[in-house]
Protein backbone atom coordinates (compact mmCIF):
# COMPACT_ATOMS: atom_id res chain seq x y z
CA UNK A 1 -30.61 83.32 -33.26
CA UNK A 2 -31.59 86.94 -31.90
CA UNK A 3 -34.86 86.68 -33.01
CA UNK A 4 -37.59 83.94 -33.88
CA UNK A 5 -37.80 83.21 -37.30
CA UNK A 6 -39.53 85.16 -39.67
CA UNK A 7 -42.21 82.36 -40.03
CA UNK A 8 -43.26 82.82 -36.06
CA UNK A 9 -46.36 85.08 -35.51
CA UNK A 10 -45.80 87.95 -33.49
CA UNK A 11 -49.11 88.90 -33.65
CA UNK A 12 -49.03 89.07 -29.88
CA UNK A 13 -46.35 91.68 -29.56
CA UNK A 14 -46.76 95.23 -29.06
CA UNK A 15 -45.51 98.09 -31.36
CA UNK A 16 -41.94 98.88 -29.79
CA UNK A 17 -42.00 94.96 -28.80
CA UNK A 18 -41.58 94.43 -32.81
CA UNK A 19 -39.73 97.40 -33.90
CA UNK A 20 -37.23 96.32 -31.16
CA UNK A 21 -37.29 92.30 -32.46
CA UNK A 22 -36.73 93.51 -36.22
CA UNK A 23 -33.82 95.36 -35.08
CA UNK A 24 -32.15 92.44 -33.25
CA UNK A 25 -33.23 90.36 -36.26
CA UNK A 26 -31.30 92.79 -39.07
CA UNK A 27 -28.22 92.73 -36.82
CA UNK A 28 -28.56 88.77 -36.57
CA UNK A 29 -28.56 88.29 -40.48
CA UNK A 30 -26.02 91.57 -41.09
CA UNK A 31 -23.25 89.57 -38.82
CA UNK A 32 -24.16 86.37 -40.72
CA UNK A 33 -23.40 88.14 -44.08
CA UNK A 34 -20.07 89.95 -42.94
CA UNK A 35 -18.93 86.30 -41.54
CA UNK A 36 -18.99 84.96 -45.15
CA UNK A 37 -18.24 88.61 -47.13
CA UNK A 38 -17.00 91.74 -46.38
CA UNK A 39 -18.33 92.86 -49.53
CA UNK A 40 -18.85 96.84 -49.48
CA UNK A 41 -23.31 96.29 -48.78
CA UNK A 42 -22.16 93.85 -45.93
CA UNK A 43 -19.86 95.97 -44.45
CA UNK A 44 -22.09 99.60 -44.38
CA UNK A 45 -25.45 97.54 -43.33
CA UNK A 46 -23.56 95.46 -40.35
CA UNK A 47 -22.04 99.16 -38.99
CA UNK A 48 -25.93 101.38 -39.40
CA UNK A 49 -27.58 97.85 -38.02
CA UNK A 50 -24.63 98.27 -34.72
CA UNK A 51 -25.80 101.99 -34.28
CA UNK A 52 -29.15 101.06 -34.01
CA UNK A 53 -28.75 98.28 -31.85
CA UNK A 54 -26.40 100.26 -29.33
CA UNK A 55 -29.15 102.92 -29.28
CA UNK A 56 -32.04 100.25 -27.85
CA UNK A 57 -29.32 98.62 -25.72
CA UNK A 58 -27.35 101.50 -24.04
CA UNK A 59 -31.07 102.92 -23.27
CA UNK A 60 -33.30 100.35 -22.59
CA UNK A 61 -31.46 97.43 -21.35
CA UNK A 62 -30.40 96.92 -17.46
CA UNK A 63 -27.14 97.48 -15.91
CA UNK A 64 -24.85 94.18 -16.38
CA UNK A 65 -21.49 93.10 -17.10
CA UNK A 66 -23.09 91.23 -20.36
CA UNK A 67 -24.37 94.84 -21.30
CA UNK A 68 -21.15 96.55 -20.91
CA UNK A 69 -19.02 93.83 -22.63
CA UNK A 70 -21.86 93.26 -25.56
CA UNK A 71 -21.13 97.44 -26.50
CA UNK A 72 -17.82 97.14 -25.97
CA UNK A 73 -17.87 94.34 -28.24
CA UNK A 74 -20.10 95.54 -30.98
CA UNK A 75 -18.46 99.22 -31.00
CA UNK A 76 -14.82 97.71 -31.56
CA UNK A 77 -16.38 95.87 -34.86
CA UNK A 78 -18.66 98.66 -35.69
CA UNK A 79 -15.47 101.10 -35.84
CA UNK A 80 -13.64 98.90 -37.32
CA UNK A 81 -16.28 98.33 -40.24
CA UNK A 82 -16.50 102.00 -40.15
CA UNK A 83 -12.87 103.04 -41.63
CA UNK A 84 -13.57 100.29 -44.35
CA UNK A 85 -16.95 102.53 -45.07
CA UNK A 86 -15.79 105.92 -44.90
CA UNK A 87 -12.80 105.19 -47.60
CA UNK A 88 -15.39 103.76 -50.12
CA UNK A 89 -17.31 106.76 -49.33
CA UNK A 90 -14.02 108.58 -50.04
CA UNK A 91 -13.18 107.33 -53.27
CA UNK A 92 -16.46 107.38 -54.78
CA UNK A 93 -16.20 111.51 -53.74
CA UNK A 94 -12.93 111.81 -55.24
CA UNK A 95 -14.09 109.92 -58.42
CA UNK A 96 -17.00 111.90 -58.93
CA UNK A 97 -15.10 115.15 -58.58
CA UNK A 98 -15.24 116.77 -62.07
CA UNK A 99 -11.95 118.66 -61.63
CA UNK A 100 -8.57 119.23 -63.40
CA UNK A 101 -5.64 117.18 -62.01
CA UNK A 102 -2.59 118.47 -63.59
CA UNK A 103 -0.89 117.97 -60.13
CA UNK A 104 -1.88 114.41 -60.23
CA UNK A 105 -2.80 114.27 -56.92
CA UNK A 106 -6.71 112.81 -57.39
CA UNK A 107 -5.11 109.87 -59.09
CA UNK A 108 -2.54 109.52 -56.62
CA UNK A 109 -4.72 109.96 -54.10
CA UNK A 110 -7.38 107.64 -55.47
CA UNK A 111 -4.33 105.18 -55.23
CA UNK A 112 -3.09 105.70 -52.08
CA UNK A 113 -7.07 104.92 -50.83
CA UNK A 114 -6.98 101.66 -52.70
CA UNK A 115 -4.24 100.59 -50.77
CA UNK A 116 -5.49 102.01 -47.48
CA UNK A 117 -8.91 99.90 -48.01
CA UNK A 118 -6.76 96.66 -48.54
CA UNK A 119 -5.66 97.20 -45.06
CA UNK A 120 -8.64 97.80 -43.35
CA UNK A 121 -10.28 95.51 -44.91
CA UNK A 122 -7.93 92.61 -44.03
CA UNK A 123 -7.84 94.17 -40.32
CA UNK A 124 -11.71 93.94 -40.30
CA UNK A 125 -11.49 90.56 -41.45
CA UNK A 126 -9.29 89.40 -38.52
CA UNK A 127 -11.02 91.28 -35.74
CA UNK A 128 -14.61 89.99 -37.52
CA UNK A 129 -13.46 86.09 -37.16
CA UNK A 130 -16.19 83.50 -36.24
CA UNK A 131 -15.03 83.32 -32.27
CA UNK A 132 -15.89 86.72 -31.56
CA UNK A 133 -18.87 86.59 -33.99
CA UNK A 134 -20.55 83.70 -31.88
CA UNK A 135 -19.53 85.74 -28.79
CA UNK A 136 -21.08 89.12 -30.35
CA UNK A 137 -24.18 87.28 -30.63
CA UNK A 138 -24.32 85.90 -27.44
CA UNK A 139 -24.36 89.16 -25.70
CA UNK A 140 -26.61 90.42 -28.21
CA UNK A 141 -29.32 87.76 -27.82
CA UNK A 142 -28.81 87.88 -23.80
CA UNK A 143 -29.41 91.58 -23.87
CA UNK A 144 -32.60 91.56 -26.39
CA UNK A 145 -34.34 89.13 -23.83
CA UNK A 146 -33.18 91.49 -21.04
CA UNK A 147 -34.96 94.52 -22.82
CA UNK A 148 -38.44 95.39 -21.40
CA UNK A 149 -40.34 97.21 -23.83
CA UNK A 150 -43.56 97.14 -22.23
CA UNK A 151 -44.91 100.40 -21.06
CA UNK A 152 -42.38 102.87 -22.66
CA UNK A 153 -43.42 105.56 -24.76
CA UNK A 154 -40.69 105.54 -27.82
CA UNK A 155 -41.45 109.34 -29.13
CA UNK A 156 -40.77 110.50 -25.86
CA UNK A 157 -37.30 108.59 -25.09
CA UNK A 158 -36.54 109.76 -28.40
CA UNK A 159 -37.35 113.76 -27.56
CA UNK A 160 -35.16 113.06 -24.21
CA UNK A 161 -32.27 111.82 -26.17
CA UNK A 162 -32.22 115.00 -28.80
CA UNK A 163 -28.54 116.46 -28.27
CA UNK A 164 -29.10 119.99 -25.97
CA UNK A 165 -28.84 122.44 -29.01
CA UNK A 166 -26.94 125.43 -26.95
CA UNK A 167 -26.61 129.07 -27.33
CA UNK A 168 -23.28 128.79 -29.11
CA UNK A 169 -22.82 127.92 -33.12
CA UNK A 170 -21.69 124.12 -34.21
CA UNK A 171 -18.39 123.83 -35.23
CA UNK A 172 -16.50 121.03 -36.95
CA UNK A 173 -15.05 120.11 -33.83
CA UNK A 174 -18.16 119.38 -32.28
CA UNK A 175 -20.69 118.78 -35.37
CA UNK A 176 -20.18 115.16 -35.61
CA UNK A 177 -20.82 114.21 -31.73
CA UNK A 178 -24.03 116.27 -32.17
CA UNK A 179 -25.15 114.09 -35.11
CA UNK A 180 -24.50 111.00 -33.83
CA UNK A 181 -26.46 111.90 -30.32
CA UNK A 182 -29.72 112.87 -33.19
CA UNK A 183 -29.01 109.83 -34.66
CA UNK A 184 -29.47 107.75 -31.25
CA UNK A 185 -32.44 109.39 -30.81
CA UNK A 186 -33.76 108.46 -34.76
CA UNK A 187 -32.95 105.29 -33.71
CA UNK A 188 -35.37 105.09 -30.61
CA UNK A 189 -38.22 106.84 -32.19
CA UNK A 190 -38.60 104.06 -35.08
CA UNK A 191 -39.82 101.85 -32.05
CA UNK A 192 -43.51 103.72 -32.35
CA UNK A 193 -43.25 101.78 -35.88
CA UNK A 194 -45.87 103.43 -38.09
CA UNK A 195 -46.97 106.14 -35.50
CA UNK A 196 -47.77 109.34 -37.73
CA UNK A 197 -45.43 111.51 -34.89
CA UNK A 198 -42.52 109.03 -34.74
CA UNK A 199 -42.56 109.05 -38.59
CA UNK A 200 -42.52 112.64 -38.66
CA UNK A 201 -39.77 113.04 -36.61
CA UNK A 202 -37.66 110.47 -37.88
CA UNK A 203 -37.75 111.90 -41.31
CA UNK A 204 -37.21 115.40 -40.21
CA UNK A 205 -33.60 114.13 -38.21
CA UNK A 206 -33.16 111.35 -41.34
CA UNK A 207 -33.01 114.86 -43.70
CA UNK A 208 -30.37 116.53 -41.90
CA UNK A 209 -28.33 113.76 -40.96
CA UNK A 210 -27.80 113.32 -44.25
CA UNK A 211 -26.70 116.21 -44.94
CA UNK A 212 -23.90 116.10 -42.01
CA UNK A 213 -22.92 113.07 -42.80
CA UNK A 214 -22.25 114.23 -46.33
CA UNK A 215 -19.96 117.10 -44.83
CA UNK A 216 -18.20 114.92 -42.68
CA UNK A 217 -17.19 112.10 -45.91
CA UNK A 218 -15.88 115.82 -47.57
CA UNK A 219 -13.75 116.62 -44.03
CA UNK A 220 -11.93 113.19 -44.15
CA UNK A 221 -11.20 112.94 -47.52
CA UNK A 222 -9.96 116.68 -46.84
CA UNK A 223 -7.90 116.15 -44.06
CA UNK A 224 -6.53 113.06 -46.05
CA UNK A 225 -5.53 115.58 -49.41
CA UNK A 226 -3.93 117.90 -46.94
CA UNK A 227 -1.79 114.97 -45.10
CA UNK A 228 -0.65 114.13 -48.11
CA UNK A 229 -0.29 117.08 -50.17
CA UNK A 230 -0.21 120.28 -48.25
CA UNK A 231 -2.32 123.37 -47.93
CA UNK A 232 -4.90 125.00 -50.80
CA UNK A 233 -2.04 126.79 -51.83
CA UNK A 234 -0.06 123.58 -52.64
CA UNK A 235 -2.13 121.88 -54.04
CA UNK A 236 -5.74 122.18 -56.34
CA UNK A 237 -7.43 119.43 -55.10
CA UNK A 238 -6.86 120.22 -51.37
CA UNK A 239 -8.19 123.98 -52.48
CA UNK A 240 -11.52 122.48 -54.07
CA UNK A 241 -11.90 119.72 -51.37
CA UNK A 242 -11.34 122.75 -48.51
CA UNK A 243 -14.20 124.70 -50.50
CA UNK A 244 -16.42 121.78 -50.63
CA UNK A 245 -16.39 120.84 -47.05
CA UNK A 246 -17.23 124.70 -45.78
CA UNK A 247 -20.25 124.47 -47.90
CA UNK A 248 -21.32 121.58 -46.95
CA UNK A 249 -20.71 122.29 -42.92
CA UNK A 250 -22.82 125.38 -43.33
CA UNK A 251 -25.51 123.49 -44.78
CA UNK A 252 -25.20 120.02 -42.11
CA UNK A 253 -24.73 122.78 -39.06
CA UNK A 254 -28.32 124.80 -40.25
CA UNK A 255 -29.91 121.74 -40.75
CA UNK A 256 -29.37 119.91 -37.68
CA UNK A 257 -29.50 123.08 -35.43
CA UNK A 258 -33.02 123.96 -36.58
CA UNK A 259 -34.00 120.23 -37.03
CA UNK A 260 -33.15 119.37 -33.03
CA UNK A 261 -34.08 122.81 -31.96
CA UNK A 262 -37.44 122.44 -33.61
CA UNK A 263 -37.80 118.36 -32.35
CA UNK A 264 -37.04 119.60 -29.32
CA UNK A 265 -40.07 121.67 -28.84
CA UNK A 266 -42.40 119.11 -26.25
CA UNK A 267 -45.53 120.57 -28.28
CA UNK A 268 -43.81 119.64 -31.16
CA UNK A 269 -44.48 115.92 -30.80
CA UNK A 270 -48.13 116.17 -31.28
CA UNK A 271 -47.95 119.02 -33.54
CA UNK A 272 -45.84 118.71 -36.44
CA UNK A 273 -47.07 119.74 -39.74
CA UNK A 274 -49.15 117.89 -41.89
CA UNK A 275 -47.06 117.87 -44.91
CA UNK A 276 -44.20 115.99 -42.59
CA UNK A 277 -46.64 113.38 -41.69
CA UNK A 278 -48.00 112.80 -44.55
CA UNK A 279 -44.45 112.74 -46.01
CA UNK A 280 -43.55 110.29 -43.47
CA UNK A 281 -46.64 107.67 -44.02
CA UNK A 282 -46.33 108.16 -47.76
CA UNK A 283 -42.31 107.13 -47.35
CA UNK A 284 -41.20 104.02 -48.29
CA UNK A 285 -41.63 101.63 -45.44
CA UNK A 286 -39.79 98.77 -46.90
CA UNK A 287 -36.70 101.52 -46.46
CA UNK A 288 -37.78 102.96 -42.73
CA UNK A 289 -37.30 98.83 -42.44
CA UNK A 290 -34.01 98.54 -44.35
CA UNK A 291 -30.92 98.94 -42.68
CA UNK A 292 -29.70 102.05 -44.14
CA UNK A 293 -28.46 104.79 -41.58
């Protein structure tokens, strides 16, 4: 196991001490699910659980071989589980699309993505088998008990990991890096638990991440349309699926440049706004535990 049993008291633990066993408890029971179905909920918790997890690992734990083999490990299955997510992210998009189709090309499209989820789904299957599962948590539970959490101040590590927001504009090319370098920091503020600040802050970057990772589902399934079918001009869907992808980069870009920018502030962490507090407390907790990215 990662973690003692839910049972245990833990009374004794400090706040990041907790936060930190939860985690390594969630990414226990999320490789014990994907082991026995790869199920679409199996699949999306096991990949936000491996995020989080890398964040508290890559930080916090010491320099080893175990450490570098246990991320190479858990990125290689987290990627994988990834392409299996971001086509049922895909076709639910292209299903809810309210458009004419007198090309044909959603339906074909909406084919051509069943197909492609077969595969990756039987590829995650064979890299997921129960030999590198026992050896993913091996590393995993040898790096949680090589994690010191005493003494660390989780707001703060969080505030140093912010991605640098620079004088130029995001652009698509760059847009996704930057989110995933806010969501490593996300990930290391929930360690201050119920901390008013922490919960501030980690609703504040949980707001515009979604809203990037919104644009990026639109980009892939874009890029996809226009592998298959051409430019706007070829084809209607790749012209509505171009159109809804700008939009929704202008609003991920705003949203995480002022988010970071304002996160960024060192004031800011004792500071922030009532209303985003309160917001924060008021939040469901049983979902700032959940697994959801």
């Amino acid at each position: 196991m990662l973690a003692n049993a839910p049972s245990s008291n833990h009374s004794h633990l400090n706040v990041p001490q907790n936060e930190g066993r939860l985690v390594f408890a969630r990414m226990n029971r999320y490789i014990g699910r994907l082991s026995k179905n790869l199920k679409t909920e199996n699949v999306h918790h096991f990949r936000t659980n491996s995020r989080r997890v890398e964040a508290l690992i890559d930080t916090l734990a010491p320099e080893s071989k175990n450490k570098n083999k246990a991320l190479k490990l858990l990125g290689k299955l987290r990627k994988r589980a990834g392409k299996v997510r971001d086509i049922d992210v895909q076709i639910a998009l292209l299903k809810g699309l309210k458009v004419p189709d007198r090309q044909n090309h959603r339906a074909q499209l909406l084919e051509l993505l069943d197909e492609e989820h077969d595969r990756q789904t039987r590829k995650l299957s064979k890299a997921a088998d129960a030999s590198t599962l026992r050896e993913l948590r091996k590393r995993l539970r040898r790096e949680q008990e090589a994690i010191k959490f005493d003494g660390i101040d989780p707001l703060q590590l969080a505030a140093n990991a912010l991605p640098r927001v620079g004088q130029s504009s995001l652009t698509e090319k760059n847009l996704h890096d930057f989110r995933i370098g806010a969501k490593h920091a996300r990930y290391l503020a929930e360690l201050a638990g119920e901390n008013p600040a922490a919960r501030a802050f980690v609703h504040e970057l949980k707001r515009a991440q979604n809203a990037a990772g919104e644009w990026h589902d639109a980009l892939k399934l874009k890029e996809r349309a226009e592998k298959q079918f051409g430019s706007a001009s070829e084809s209607a869907l790749v012209s509505v699926l171009q159109n809804i992808s700008r939009a929704r980069f202008r609003s991920a870009s705003l949203a995480l440049m002022s988010t970071v920018a304002t996160l960024s502030r060192p004031q800011q962490l004792t500071t922030l706004p009532e209303q985003f507090k309160s917001k924060a407390v008021a939040s469901d907790r049983t979902v700032q535990r959940s697994a959801v990215a």
